[in-house]
PDB file of N, CA and C in Angstrom:
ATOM      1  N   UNK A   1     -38.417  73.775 -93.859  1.00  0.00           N
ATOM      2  CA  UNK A   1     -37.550  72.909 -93.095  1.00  0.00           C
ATOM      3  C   UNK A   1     -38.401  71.865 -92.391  1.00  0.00           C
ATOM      4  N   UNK A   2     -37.865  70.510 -92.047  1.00  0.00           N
ATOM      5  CA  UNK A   2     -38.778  69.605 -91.996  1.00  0.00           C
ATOM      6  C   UNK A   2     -38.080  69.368 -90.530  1.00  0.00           C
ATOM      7  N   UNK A   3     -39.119  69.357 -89.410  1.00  0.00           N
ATOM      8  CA  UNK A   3     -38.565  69.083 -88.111  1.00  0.00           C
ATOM      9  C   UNK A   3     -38.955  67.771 -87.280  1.00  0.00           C
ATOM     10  N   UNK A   4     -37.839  67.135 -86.691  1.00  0.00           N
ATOM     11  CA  UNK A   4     -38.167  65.998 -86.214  1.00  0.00           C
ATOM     12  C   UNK A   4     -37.973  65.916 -84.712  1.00  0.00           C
ATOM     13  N   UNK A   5     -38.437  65.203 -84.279  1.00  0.00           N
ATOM     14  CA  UNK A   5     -38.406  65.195 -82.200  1.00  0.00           C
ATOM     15  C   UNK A   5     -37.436  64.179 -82.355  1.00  0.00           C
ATOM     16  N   UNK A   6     -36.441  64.051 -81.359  1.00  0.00           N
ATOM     17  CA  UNK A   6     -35.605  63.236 -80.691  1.00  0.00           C
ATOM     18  C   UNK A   6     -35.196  63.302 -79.707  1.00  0.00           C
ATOM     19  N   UNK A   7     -35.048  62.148 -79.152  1.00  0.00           N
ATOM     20  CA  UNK A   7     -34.671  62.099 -77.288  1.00  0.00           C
ATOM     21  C   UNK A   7     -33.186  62.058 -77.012  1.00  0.00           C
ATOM     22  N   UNK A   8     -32.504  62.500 -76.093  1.00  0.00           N
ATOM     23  CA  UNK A   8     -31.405  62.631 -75.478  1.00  0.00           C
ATOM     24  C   UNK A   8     -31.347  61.885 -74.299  1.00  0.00           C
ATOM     25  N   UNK A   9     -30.397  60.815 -74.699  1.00  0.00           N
ATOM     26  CA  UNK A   9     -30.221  59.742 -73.260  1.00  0.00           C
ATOM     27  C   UNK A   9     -29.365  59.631 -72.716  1.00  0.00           C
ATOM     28  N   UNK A  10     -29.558  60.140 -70.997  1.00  0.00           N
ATOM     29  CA  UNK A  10     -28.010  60.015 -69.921  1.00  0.00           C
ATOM     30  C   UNK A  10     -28.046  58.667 -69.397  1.00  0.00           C
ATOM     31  N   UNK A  11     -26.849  58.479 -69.129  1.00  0.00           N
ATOM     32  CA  UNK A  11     -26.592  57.204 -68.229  1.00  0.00           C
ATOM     33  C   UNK A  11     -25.103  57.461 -67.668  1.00  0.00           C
ATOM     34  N   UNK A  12     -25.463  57.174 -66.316  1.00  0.00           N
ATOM     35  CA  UNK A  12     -23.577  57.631 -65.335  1.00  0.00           C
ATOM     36  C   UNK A  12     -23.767  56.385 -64.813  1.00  0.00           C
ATOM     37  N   UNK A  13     -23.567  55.132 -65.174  1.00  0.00           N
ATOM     38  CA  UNK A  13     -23.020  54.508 -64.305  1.00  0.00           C
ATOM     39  C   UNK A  13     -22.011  54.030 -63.251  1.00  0.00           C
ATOM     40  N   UNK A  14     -21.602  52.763 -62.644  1.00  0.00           N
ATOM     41  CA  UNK A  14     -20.266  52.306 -62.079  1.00  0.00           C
ATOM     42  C   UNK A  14     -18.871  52.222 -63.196  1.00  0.00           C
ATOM     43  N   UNK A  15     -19.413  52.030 -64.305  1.00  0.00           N
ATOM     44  CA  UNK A  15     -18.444  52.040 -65.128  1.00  0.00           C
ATOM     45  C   UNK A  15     -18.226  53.487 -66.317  1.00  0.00           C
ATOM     46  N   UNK A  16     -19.069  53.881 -66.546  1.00  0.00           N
ATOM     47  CA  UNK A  16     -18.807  54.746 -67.679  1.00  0.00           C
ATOM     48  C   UNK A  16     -20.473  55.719 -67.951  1.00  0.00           C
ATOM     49  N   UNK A  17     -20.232  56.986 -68.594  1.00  0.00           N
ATOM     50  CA  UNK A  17     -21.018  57.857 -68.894  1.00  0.00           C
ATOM     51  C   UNK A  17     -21.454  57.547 -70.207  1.00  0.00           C
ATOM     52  N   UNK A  18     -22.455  57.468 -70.388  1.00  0.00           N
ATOM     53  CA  UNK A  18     -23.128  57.850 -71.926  1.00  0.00           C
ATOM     54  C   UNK A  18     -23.996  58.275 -71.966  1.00  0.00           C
ATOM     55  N   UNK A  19     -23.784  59.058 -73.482  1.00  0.00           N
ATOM     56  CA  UNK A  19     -25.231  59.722 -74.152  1.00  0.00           C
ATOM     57  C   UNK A  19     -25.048  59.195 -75.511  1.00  0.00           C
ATOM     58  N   UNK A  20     -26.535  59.077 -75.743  1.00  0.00           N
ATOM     59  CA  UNK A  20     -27.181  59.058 -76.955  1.00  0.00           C
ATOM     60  C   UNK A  20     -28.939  59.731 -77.444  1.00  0.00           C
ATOM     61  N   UNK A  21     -28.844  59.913 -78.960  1.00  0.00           N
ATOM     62  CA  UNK A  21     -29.667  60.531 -78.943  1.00  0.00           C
ATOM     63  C   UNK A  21     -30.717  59.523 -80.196  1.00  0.00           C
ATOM     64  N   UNK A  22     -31.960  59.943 -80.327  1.00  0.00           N
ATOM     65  CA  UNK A  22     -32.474  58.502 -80.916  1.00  0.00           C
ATOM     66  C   UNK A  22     -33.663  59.269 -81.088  1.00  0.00           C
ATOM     67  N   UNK A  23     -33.923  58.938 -82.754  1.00  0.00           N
ATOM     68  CA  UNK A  23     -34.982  59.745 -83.049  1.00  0.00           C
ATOM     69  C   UNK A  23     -36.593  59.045 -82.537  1.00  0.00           C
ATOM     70  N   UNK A  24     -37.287  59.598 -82.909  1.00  0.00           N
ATOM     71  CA  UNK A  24     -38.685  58.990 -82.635  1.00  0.00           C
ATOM     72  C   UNK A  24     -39.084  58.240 -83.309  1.00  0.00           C
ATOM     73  N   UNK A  25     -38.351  57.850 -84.588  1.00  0.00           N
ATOM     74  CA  UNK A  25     -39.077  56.781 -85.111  1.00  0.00           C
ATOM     75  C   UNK A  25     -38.064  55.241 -84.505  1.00  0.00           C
ATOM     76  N   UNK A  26     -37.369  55.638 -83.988  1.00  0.00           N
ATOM     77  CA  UNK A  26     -36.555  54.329 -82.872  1.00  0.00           C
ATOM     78  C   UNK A  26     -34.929  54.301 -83.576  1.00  0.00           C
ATOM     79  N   UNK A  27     -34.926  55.442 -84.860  1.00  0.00           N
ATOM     80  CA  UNK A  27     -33.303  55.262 -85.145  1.00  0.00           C
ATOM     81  C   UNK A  27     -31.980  56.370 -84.380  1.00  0.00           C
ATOM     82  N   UNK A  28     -31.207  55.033 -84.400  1.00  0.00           N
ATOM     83  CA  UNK A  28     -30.214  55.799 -82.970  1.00  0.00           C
ATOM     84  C   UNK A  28     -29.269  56.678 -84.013  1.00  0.00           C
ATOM     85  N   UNK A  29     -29.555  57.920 -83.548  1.00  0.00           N
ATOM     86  CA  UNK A  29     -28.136  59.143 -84.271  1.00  0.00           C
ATOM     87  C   UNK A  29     -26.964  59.099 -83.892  1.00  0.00           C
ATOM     88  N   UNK A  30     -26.639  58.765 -82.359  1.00  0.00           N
ATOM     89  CA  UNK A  30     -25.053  58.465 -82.023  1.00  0.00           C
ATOM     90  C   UNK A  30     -25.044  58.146 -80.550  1.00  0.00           C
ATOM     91  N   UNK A  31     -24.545  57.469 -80.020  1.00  0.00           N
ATOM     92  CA  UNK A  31     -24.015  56.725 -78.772  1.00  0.00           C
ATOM     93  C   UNK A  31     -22.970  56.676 -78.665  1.00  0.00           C
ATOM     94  N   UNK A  32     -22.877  58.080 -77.690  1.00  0.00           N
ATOM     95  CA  UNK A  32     -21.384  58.097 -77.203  1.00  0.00           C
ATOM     96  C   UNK A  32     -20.746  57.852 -75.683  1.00  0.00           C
ATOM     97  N   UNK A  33     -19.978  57.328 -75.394  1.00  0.00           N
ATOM     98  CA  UNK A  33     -19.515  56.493 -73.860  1.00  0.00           C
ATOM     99  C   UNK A  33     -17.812  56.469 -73.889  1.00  0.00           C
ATOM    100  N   UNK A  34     -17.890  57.177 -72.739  1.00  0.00           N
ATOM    101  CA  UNK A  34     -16.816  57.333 -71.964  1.00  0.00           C
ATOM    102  C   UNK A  34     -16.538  56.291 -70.649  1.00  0.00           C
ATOM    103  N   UNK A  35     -15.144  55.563 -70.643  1.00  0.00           N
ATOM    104  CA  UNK A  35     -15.190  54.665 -69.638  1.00  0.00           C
ATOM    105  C   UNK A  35     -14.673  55.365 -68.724  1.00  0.00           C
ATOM    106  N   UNK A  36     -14.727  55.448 -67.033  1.00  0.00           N
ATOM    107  CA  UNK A  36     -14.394  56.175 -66.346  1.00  0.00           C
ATOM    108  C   UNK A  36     -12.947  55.391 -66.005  1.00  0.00           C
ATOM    109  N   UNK A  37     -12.287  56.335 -65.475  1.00  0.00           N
ATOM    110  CA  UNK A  37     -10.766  55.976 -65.336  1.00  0.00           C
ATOM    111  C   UNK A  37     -10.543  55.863 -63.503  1.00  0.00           C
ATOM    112  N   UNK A  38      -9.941  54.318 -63.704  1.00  0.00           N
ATOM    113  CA  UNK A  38      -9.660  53.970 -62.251  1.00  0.00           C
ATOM    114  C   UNK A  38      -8.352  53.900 -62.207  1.00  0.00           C
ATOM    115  N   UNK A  39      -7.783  54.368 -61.033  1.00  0.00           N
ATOM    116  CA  UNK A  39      -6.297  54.222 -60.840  1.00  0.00           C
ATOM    117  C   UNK A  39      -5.226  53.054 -60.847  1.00  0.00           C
ATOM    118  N   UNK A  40      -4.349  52.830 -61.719  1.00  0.00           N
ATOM    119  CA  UNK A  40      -3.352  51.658 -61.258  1.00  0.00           C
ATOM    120  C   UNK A  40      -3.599  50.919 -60.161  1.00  0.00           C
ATOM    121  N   UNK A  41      -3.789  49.696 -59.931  1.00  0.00           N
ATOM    122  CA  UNK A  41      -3.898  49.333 -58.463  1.00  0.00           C
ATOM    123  C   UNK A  41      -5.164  49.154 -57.531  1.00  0.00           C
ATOM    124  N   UNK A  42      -6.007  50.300 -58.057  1.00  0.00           N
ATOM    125  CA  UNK A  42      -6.932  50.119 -57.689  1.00  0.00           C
ATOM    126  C   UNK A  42      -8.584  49.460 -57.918  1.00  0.00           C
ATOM    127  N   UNK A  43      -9.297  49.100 -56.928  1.00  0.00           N
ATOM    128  CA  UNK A  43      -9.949  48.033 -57.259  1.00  0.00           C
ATOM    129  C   UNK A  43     -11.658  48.967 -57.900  1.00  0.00           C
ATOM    130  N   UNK A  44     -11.729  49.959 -57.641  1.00  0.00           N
ATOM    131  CA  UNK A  44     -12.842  50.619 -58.187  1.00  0.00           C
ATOM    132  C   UNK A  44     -12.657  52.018 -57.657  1.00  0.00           C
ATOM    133  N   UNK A  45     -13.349  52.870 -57.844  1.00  0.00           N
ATOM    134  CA  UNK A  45     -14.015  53.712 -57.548  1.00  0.00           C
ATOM    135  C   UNK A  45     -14.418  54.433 -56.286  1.00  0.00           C
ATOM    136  N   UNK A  46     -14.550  55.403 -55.563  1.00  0.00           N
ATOM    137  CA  UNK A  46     -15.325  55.789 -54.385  1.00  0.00           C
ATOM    138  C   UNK A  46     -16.358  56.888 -55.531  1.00  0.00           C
ATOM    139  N   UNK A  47     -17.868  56.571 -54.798  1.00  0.00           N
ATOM    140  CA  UNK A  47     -18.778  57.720 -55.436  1.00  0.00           C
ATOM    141  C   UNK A  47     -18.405  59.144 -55.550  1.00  0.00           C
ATOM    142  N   UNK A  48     -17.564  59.236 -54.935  1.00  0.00           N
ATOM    143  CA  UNK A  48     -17.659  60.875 -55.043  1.00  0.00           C
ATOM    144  C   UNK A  48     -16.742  60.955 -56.487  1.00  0.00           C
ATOM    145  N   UNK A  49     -15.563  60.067 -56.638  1.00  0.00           N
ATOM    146  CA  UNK A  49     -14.524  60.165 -57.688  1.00  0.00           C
ATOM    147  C   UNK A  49     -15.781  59.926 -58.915  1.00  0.00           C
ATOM    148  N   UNK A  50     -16.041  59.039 -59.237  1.00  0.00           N
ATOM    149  CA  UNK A  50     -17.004  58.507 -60.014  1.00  0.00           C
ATOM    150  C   UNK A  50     -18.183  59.704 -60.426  1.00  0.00           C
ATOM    151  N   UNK A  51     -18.744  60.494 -59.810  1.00  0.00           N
ATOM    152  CA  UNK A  51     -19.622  61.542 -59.401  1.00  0.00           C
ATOM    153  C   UNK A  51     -18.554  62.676 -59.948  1.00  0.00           C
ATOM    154  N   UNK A  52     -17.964  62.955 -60.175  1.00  0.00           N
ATOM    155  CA  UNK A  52     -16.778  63.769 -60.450  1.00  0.00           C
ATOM    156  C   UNK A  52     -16.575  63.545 -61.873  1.00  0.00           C
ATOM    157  N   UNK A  53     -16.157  62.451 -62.370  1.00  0.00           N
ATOM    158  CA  UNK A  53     -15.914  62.072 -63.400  1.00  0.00           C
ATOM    159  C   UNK A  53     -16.957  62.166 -64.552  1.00  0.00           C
ATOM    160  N   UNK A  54     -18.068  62.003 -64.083  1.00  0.00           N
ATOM    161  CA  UNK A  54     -19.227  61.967 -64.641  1.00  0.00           C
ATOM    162  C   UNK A  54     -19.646  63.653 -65.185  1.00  0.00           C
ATOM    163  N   UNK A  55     -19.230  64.293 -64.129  1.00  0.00           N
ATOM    164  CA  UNK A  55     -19.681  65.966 -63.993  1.00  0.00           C
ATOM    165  C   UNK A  55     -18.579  66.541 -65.068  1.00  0.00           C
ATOM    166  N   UNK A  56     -17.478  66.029 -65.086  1.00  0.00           N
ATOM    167  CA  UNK A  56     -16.300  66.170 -66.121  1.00  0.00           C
ATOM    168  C   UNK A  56     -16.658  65.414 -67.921  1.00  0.00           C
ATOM    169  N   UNK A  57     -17.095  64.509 -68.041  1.00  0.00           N
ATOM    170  CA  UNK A  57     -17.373  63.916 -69.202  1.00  0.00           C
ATOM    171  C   UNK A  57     -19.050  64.019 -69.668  1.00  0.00           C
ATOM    172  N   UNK A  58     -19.946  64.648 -68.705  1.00  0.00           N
ATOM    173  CA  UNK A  58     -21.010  64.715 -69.454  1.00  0.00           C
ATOM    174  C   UNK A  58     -20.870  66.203 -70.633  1.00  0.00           C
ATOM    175  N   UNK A  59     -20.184  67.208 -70.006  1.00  0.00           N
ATOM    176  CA  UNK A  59     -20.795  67.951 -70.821  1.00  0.00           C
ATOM    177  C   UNK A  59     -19.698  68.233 -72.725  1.00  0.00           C
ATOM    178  N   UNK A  60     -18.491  67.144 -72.273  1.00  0.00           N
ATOM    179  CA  UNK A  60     -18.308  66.971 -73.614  1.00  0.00           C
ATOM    180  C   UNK A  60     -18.454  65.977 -74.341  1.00  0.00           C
ATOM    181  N   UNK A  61     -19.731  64.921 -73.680  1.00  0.00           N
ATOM    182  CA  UNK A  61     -20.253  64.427 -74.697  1.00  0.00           C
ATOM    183  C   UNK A  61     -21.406  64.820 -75.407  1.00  0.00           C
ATOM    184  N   UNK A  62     -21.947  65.208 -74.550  1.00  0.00           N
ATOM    185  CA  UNK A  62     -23.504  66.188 -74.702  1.00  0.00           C
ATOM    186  C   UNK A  62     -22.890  67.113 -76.087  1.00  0.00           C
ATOM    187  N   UNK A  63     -21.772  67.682 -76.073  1.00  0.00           N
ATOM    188  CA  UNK A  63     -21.205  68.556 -77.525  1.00  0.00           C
ATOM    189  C   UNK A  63     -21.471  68.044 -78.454  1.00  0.00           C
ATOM    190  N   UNK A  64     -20.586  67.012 -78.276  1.00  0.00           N
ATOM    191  CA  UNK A  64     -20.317  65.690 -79.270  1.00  0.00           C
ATOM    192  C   UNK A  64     -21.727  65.180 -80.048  1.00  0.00           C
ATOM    193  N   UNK A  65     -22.635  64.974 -79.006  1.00  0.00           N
ATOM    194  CA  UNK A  65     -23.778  64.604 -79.303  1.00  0.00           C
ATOM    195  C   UNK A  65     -24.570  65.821 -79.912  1.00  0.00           C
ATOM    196  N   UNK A  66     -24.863  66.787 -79.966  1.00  0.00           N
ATOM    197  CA  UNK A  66     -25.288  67.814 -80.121  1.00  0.00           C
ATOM    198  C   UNK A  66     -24.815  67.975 -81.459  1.00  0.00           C
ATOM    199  N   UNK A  67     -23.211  67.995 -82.062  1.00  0.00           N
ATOM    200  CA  UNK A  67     -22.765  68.293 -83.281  1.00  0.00           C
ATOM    201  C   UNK A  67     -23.258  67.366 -84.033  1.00  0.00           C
ATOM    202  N   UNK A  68     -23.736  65.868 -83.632  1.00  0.00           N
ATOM    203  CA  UNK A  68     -24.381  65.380 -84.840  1.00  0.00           C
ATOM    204  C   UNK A  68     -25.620  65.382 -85.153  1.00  0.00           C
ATOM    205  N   UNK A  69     -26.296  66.253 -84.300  1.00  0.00           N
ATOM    206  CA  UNK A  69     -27.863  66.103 -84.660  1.00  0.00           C
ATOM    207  C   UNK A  69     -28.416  66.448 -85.939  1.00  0.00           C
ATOM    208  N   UNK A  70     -29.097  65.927 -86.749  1.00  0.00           N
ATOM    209  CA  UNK A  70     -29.398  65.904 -87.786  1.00  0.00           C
ATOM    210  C   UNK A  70     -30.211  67.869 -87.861  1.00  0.00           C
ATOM    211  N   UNK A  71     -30.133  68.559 -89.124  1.00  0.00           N
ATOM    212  CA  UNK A  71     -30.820  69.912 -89.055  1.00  0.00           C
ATOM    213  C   UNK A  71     -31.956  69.478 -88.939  1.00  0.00           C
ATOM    214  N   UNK A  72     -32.454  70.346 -88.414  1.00  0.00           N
ATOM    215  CA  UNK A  72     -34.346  70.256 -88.542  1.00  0.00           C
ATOM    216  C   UNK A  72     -34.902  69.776 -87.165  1.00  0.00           C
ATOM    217  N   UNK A  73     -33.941  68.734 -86.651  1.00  0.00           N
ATOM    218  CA  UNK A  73     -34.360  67.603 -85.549  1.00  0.00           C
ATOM    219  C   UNK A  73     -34.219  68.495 -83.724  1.00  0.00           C
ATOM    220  N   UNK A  74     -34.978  68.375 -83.427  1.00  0.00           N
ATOM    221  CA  UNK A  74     -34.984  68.799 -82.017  1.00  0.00           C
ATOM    222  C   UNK A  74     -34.928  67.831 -81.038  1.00  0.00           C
ATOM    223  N   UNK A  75     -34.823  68.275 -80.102  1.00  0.00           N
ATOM    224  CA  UNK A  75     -34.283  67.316 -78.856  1.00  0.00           C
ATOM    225  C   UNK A  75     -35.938  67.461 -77.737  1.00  0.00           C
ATOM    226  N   UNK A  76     -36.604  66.837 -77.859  1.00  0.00           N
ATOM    227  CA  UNK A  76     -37.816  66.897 -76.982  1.00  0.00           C
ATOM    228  C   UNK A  76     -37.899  66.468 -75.869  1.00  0.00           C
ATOM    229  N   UNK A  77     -37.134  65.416 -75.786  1.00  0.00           N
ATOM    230  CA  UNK A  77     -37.283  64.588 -74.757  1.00  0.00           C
ATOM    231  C   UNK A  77     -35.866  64.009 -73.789  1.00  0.00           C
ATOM    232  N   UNK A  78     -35.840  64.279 -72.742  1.00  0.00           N
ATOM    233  CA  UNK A  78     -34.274  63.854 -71.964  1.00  0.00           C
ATOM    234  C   UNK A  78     -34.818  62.919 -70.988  1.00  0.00           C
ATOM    235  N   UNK A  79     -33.813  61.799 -71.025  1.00  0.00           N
ATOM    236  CA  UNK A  79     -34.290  60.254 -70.289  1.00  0.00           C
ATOM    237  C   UNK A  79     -32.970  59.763 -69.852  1.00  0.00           C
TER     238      UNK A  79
END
């Protein structure tokens, strides 16, 4: 079996969560992003909602991301 390193990348911003994962030779396996959901009416966010949202959508993208990892390929690195 032939094994490869790849990195796993978070990002929670003001607007939306993503991960992606991206092998070492610089090709991206999947980038996935969730936009966070603001209420009717309202003009953004308070951190804690946002912080919430984030704690709710990371770990089913992290799945998501995880089901496409190529066999062989490991995750070495989280950024």
């Amino acid at each position: 079996m032939n094994s490869s390193s790849c990195c796993l990348g978070i990002d929670t911003s003001n607007y939306k969560t993503s991960v992606a994962i991206v092998s070492c030779g610089g090709g991206i396996i999947c980038n996935l992003q969730q936009y966070l959901s603001v209420k009717k009416g309202e003009r953004g966010l308070r951190q804690s909602d946002a912080l919430f949202q984030h704690v709710m959508n990371l770990p089913v993208l992290i799945e998501e991301a995880f089901s496409k990892l190529p066999e062989g390929c490991s995750i070495d690195t989280v950024a």
